[in-house]
Protein backbone atom coordinates (compact mmCIF):
# COMPACT_ATOMS: atom_id res chain seq x y z
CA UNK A 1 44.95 -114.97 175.25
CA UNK A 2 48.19 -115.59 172.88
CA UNK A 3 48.70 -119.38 171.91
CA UNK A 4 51.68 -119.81 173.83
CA UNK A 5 49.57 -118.72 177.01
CA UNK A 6 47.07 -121.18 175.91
CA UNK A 7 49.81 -123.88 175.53
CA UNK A 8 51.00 -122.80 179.08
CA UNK A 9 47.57 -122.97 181.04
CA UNK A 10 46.65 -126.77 179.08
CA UNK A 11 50.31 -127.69 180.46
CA UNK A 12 49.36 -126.88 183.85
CA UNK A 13 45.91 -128.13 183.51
CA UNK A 14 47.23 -131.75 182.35
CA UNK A 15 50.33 -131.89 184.99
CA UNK A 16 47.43 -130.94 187.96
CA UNK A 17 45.07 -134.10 186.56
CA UNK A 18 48.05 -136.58 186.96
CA UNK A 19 49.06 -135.22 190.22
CA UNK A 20 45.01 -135.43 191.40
CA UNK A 21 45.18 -138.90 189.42
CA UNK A 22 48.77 -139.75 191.27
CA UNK A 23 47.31 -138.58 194.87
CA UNK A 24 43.80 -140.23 194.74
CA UNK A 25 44.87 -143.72 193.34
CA UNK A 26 48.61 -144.05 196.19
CA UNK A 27 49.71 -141.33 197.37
CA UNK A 28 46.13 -139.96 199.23
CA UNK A 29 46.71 -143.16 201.58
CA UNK A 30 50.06 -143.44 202.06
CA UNK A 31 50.55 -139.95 203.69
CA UNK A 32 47.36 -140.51 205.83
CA UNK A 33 48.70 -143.86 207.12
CA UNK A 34 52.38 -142.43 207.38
CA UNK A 35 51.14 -139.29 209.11
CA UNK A 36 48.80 -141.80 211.79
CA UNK A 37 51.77 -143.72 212.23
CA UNK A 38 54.34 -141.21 212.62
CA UNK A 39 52.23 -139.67 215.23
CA UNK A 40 51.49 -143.21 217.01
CA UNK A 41 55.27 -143.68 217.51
CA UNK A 42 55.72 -139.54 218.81
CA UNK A 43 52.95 -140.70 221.67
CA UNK A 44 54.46 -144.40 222.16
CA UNK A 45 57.89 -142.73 222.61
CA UNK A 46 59.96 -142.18 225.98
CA UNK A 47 60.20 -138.48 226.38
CA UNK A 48 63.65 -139.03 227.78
CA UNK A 49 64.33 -139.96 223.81
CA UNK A 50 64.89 -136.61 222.62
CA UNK A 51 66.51 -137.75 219.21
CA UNK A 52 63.91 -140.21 218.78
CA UNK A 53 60.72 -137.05 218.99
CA UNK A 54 62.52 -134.82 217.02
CA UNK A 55 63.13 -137.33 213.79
CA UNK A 56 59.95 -138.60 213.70
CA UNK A 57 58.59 -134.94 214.27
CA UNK A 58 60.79 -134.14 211.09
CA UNK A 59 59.53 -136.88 209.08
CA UNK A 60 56.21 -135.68 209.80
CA UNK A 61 57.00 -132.23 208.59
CA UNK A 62 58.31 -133.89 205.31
CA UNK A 63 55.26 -135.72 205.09
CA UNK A 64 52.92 -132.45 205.33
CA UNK A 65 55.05 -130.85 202.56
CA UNK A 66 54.64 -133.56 200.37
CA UNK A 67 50.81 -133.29 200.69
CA UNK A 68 51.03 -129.85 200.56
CA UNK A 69 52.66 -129.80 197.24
CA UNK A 70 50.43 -132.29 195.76
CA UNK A 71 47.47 -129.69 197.07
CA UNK A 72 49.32 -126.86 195.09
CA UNK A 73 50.07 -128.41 192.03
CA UNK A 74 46.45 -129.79 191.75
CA UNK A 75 44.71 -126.32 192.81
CA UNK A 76 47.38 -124.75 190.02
CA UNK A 77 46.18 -126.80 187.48
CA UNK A 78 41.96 -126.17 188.65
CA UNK A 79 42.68 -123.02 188.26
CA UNK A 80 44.44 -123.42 185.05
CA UNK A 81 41.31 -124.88 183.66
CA UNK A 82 38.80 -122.46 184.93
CA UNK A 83 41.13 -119.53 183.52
CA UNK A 84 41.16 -121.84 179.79
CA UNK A 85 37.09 -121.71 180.38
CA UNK A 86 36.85 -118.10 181.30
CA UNK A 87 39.21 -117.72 178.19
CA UNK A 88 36.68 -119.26 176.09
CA UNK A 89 33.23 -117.75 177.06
């Protein structure tokens, strides 16, 4: 492994720990409780209120991408550190 690989993978591995950091001390909750609460208002609403479904069935969708980026940037840098500990066996 050259150096600059090296630098790469610790880079990864340190931007993955303050994501996982960033996720498990806010960000974990807030989604969960957005996501409940989105969902809430898509059962709560009229289903004459077309506009009304399809925003909050948006927002939802935003929602799930945000958690699913937080997912791959921590998996990214997990298996940025096993690849540094393979690297050093």
């Amino acid at each position: 492994m050259t150096p600059e690989q090296r630098t790469q993978l610790e880079n990864e591995v340190s931007i993955g720990n303050r994501a996982q950091n960033a996720y498990e001390s806010f960000d974990k909750n807030f989604i969960s409780n957005k996501r409940t609460m989105l969902i809430d208002k898509i059962i709560v609403a009229s289903n004459s209120d077309i506009d009304l479904i399809v925003k909050l069935k948006l927002t939802i969708q935003l929602v799930q991408q945000l958690d699913e980026e937080y997912m791959s940037i921590i998996n990214t840098g997990k298996m940025a550190s096993k690849m540094l500990a393979d690297a050093t066996k």
